[in-house]
PDB file of N, CA and C in Angstrom:
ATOM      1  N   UNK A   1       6.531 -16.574  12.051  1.00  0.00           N
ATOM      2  CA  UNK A   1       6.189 -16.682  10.651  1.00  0.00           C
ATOM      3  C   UNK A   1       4.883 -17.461  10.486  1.00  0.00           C
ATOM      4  N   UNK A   2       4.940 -18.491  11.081  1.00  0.00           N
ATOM      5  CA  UNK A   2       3.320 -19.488  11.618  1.00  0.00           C
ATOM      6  C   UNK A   2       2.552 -18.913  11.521  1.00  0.00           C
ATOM      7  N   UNK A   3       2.421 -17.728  12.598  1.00  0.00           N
ATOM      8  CA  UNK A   3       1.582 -17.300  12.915  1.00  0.00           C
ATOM      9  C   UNK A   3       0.762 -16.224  11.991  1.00  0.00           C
ATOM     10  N   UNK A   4       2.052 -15.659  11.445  1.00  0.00           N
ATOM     11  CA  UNK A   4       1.425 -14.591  10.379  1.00  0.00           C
ATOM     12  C   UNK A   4       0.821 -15.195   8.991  1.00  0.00           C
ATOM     13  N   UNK A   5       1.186 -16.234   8.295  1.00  0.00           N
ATOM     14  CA  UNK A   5       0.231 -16.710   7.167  1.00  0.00           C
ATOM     15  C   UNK A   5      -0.735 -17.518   8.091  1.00  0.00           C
ATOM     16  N   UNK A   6      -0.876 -18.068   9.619  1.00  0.00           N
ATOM     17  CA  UNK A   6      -2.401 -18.067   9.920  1.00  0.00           C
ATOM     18  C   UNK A   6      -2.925 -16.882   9.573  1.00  0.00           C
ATOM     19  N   UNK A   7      -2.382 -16.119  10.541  1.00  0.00           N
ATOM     20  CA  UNK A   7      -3.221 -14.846  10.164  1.00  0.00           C
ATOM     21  C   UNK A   7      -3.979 -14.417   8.823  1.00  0.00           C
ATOM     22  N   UNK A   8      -3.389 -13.613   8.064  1.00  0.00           N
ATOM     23  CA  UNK A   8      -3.179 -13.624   6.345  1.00  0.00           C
ATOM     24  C   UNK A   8      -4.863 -14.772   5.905  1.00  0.00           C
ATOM     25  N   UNK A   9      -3.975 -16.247   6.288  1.00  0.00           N
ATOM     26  CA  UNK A   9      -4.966 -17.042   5.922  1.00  0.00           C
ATOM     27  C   UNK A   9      -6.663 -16.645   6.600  1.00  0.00           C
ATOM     28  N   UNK A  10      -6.554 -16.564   7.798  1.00  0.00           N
ATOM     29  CA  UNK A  10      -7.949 -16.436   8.102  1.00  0.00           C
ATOM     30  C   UNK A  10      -9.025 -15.095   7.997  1.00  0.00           C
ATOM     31  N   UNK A  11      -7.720 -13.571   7.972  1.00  0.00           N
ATOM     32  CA  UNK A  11      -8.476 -12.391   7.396  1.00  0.00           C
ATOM     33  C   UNK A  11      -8.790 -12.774   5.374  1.00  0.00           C
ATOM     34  N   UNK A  12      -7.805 -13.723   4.910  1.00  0.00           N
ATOM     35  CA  UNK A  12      -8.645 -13.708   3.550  1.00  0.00           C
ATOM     36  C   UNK A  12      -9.845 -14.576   3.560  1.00  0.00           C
ATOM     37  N   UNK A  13     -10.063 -15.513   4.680  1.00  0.00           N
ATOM     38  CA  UNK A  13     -11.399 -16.398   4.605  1.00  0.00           C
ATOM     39  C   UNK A  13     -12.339 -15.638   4.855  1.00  0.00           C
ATOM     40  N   UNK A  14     -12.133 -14.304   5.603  1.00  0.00           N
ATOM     41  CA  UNK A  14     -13.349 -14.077   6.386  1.00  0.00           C
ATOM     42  C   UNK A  14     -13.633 -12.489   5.331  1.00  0.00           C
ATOM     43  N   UNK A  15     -12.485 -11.914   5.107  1.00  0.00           N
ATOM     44  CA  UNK A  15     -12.836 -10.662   4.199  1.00  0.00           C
ATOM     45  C   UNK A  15     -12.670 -10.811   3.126  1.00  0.00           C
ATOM     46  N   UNK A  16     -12.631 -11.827   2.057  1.00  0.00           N
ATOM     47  CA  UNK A  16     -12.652 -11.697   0.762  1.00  0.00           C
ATOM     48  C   UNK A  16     -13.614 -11.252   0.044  1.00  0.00           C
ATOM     49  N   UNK A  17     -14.940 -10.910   0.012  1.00  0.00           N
ATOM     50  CA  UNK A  17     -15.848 -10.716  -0.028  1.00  0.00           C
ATOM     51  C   UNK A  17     -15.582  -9.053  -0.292  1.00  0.00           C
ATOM     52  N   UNK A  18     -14.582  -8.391   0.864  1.00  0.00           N
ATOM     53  CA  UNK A  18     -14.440  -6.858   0.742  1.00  0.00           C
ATOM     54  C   UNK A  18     -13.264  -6.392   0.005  1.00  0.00           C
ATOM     55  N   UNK A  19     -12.679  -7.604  -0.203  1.00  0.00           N
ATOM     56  CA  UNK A  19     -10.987  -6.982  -1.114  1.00  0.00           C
ATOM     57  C   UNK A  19     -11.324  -7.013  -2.454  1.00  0.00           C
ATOM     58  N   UNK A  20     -10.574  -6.298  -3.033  1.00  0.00           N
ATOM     59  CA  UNK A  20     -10.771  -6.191  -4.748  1.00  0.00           C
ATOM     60  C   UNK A  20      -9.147  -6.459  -4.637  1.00  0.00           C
ATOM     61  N   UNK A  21      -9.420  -7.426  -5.555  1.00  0.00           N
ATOM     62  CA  UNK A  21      -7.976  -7.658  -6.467  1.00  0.00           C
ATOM     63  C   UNK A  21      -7.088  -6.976  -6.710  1.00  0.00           C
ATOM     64  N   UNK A  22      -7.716  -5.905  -8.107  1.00  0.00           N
ATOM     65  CA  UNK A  22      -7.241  -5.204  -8.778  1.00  0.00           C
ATOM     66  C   UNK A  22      -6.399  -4.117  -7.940  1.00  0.00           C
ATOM     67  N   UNK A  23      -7.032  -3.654  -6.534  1.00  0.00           N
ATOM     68  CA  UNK A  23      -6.534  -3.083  -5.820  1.00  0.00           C
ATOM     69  C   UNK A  23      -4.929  -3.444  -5.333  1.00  0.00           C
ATOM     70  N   UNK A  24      -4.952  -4.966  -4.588  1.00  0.00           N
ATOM     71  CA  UNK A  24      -3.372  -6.032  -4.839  1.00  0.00           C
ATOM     72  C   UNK A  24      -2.965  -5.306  -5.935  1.00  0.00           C
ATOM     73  N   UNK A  25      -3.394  -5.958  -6.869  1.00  0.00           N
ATOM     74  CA  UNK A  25      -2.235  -6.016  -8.220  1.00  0.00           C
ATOM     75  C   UNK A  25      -1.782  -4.620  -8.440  1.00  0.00           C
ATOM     76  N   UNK A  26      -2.595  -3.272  -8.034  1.00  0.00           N
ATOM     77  CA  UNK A  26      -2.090  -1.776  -8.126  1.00  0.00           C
ATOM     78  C   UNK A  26      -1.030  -2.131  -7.524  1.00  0.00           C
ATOM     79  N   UNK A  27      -1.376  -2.386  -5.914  1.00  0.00           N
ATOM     80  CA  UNK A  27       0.061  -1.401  -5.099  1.00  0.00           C
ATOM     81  C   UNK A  27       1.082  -3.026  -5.441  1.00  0.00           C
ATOM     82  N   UNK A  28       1.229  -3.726  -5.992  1.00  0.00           N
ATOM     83  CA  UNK A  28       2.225  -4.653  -6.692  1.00  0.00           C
ATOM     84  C   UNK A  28       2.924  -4.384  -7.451  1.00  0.00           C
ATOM     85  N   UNK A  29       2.338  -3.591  -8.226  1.00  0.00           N
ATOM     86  CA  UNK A  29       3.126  -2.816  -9.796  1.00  0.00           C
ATOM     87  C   UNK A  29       3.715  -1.198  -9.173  1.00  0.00           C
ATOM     88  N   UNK A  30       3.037  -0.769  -8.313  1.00  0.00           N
ATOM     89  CA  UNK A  30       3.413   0.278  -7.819  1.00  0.00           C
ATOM     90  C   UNK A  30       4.480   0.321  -6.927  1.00  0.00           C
ATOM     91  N   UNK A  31       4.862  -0.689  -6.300  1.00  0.00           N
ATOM     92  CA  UNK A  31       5.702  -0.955  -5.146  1.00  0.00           C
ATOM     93  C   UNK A  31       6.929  -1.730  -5.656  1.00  0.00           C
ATOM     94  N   UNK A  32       6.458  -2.367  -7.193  1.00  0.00           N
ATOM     95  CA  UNK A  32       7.386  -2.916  -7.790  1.00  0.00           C
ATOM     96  C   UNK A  32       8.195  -1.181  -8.558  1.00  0.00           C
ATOM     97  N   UNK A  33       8.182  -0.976  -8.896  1.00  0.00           N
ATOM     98  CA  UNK A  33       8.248   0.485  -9.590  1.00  0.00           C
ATOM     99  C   UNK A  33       8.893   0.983  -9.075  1.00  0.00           C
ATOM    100  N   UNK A  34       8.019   1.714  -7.258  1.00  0.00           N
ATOM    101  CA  UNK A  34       9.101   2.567  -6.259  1.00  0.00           C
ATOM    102  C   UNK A  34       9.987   1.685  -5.937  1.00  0.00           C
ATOM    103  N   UNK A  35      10.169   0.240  -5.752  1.00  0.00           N
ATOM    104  CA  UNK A  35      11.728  -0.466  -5.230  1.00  0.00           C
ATOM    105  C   UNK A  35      12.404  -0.363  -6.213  1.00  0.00           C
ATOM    106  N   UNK A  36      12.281  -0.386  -7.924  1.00  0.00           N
ATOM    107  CA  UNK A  36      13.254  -0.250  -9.016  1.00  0.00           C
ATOM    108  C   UNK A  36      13.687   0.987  -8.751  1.00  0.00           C
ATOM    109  N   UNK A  37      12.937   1.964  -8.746  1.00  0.00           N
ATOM    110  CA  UNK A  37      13.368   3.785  -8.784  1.00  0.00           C
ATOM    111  C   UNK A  37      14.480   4.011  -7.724  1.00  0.00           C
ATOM    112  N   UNK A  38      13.873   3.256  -6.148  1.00  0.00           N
ATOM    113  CA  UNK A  38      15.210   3.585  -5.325  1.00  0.00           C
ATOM    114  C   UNK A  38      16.197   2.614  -4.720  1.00  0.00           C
ATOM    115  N   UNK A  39      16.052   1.403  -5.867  1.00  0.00           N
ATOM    116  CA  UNK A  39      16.897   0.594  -5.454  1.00  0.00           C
ATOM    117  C   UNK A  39      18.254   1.188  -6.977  1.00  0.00           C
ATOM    118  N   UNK A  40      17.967   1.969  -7.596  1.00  0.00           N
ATOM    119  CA  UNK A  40      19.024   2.559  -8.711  1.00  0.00           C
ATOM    120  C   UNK A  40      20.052   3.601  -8.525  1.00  0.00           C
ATOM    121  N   UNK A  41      19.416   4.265  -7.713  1.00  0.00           N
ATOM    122  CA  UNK A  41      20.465   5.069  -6.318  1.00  0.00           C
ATOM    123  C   UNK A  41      21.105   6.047  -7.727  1.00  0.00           C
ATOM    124  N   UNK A  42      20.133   6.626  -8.553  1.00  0.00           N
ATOM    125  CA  UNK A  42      20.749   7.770  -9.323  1.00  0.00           C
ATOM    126  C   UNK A  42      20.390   9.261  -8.945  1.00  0.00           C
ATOM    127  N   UNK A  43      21.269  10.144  -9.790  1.00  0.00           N
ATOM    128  CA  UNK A  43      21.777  11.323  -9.165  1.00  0.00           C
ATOM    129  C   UNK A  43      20.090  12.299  -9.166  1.00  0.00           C
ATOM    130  N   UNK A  44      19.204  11.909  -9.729  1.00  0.00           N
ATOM    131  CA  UNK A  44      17.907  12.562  -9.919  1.00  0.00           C
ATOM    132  C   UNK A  44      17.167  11.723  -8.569  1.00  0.00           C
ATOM    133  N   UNK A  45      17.141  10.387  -7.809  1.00  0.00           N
ATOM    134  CA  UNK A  45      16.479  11.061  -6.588  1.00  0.00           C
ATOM    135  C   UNK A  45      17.092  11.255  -5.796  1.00  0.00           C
ATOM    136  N   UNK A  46      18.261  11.603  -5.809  1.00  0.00           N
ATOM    137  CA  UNK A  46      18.970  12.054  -4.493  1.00  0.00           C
ATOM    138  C   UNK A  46      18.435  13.445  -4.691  1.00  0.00           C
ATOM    139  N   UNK A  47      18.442  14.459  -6.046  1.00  0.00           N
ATOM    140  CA  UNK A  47      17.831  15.777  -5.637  1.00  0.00           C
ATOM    141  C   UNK A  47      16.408  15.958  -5.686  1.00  0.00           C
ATOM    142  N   UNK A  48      15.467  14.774  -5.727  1.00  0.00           N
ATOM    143  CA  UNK A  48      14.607  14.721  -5.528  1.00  0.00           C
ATOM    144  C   UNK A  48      13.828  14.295  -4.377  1.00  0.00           C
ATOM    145  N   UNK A  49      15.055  14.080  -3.326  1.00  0.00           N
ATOM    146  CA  UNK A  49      14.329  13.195  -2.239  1.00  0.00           C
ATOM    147  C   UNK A  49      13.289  13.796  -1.276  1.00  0.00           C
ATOM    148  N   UNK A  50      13.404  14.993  -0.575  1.00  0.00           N
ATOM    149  CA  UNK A  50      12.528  15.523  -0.041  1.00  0.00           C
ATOM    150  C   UNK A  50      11.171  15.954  -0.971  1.00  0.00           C
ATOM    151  N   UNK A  51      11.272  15.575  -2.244  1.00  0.00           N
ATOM    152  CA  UNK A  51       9.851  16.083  -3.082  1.00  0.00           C
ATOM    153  C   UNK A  51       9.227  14.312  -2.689  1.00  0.00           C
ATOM    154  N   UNK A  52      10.110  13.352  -3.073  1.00  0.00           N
ATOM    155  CA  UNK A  52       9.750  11.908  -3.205  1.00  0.00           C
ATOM    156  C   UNK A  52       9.145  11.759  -1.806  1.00  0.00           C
ATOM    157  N   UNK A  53       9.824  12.012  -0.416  1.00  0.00           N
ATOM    158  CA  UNK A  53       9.250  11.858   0.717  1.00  0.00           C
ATOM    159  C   UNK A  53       8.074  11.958   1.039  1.00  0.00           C
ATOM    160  N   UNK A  54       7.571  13.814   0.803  1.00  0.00           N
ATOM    161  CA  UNK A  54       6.328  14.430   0.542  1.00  0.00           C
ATOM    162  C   UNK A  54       5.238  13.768   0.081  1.00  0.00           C
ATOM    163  N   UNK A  55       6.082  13.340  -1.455  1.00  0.00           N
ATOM    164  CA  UNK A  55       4.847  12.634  -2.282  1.00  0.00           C
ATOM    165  C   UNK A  55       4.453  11.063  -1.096  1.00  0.00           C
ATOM    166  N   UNK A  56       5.091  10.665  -0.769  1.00  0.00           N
ATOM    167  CA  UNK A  56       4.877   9.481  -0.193  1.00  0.00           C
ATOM    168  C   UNK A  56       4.014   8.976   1.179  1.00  0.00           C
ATOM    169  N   UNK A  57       4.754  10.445   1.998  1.00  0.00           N
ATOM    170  CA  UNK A  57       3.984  10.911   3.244  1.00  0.00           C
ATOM    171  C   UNK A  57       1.843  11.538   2.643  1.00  0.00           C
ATOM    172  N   UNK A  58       2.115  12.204   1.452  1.00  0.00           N
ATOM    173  CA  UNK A  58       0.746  13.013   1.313  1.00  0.00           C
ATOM    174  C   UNK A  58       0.073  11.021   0.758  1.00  0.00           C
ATOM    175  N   UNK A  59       0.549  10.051   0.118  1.00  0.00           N
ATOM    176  CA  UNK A  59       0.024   9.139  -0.081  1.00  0.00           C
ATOM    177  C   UNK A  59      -0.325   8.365   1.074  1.00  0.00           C
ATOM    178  N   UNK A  60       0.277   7.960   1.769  1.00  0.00           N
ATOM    179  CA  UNK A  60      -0.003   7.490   3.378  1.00  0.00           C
ATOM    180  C   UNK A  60      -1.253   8.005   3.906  1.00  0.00           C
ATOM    181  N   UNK A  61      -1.295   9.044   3.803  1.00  0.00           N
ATOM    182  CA  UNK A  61      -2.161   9.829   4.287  1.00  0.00           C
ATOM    183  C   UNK A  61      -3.735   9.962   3.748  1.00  0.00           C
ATOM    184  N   UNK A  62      -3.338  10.077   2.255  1.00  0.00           N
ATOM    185  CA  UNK A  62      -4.857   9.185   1.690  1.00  0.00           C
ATOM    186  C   UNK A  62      -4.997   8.032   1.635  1.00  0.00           C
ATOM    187  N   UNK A  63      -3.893   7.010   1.616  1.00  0.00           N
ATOM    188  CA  UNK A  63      -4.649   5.758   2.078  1.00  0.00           C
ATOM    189  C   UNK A  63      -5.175   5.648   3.265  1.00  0.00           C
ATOM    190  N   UNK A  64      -4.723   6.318   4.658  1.00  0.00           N
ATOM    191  CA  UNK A  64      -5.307   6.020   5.422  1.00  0.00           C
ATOM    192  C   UNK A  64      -6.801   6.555   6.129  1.00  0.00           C
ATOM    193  N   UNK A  65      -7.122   8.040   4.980  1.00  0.00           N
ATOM    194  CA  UNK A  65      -8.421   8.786   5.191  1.00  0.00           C
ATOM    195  C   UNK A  65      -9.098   7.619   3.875  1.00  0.00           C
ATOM    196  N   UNK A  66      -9.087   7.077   3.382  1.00  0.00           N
ATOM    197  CA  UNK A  66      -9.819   6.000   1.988  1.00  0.00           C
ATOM    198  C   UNK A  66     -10.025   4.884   2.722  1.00  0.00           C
ATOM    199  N   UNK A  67      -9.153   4.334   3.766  1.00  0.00           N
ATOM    200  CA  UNK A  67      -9.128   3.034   4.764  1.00  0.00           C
ATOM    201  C   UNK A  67     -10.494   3.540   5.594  1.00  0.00           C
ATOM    202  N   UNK A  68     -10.443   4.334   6.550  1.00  0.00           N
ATOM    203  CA  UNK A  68     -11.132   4.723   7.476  1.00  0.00           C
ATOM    204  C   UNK A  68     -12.534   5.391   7.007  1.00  0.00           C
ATOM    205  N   UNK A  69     -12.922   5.975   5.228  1.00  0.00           N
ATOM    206  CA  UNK A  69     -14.337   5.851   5.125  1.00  0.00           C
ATOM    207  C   UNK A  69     -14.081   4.190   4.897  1.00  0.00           C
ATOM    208  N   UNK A  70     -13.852   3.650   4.250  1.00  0.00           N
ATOM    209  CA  UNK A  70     -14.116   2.026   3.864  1.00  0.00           C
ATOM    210  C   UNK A  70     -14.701   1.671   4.777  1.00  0.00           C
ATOM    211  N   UNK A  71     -14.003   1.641   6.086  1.00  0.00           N
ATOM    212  CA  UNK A  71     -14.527   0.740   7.090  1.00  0.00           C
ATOM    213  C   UNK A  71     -15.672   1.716   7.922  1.00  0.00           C
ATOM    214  N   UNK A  72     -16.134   3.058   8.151  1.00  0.00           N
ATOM    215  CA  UNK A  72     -16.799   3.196   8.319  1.00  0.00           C
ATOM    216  C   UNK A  72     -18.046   2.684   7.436  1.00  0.00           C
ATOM    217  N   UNK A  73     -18.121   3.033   6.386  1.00  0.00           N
ATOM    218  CA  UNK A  73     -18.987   2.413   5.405  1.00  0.00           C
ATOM    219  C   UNK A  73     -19.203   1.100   5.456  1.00  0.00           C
ATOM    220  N   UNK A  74     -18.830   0.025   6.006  1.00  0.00           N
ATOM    221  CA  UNK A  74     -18.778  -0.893   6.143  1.00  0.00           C
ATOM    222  C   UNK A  74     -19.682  -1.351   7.073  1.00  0.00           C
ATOM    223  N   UNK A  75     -19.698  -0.587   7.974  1.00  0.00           N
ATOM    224  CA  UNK A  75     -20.228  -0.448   9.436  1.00  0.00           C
ATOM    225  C   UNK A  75     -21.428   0.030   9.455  1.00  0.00           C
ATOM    226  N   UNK A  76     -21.984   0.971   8.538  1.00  0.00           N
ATOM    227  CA  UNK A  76     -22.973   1.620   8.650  1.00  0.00           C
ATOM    228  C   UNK A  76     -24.038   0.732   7.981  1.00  0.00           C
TER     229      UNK A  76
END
């Protein structure tokens, strides 16, 4: 546990400069949202679950092509 708010602590000393906030506070409200939706365990996402998966997997997936220009761009 030590080790990880070192961590935490020293990528925000050194990259704050590249984080936007507003970005936090999205996936906060967003993550607050998807844990209400499937922590309610009603009969609409159980027949929704393989659409919910999809949606979740195709999001992964642009965060991680949006991660990888960032940091190329970064670089260049």
């Amino acid at each position: 546990m030590i080790e990880a708010i070192v961590s935490i602590g020293v990528f925000g000393l050194v990259g704050f400069a590249f984080v936007d906030n507003a970005g936090h506070f999205g996936g906060l409200v967003g993550g607050l949202f998807l844990g209400w939706l499937f922590l309610r365990k009603n009969e609409w996402i159980e027949e929704k679950e393989k659409l919910l998966k999809l949606g979740g997997a195709a999001a992964l997936l642009a965060l991680a092509v949006i991660s990888a220009i960032a940091v190329y761009q970064m670089m260049v």
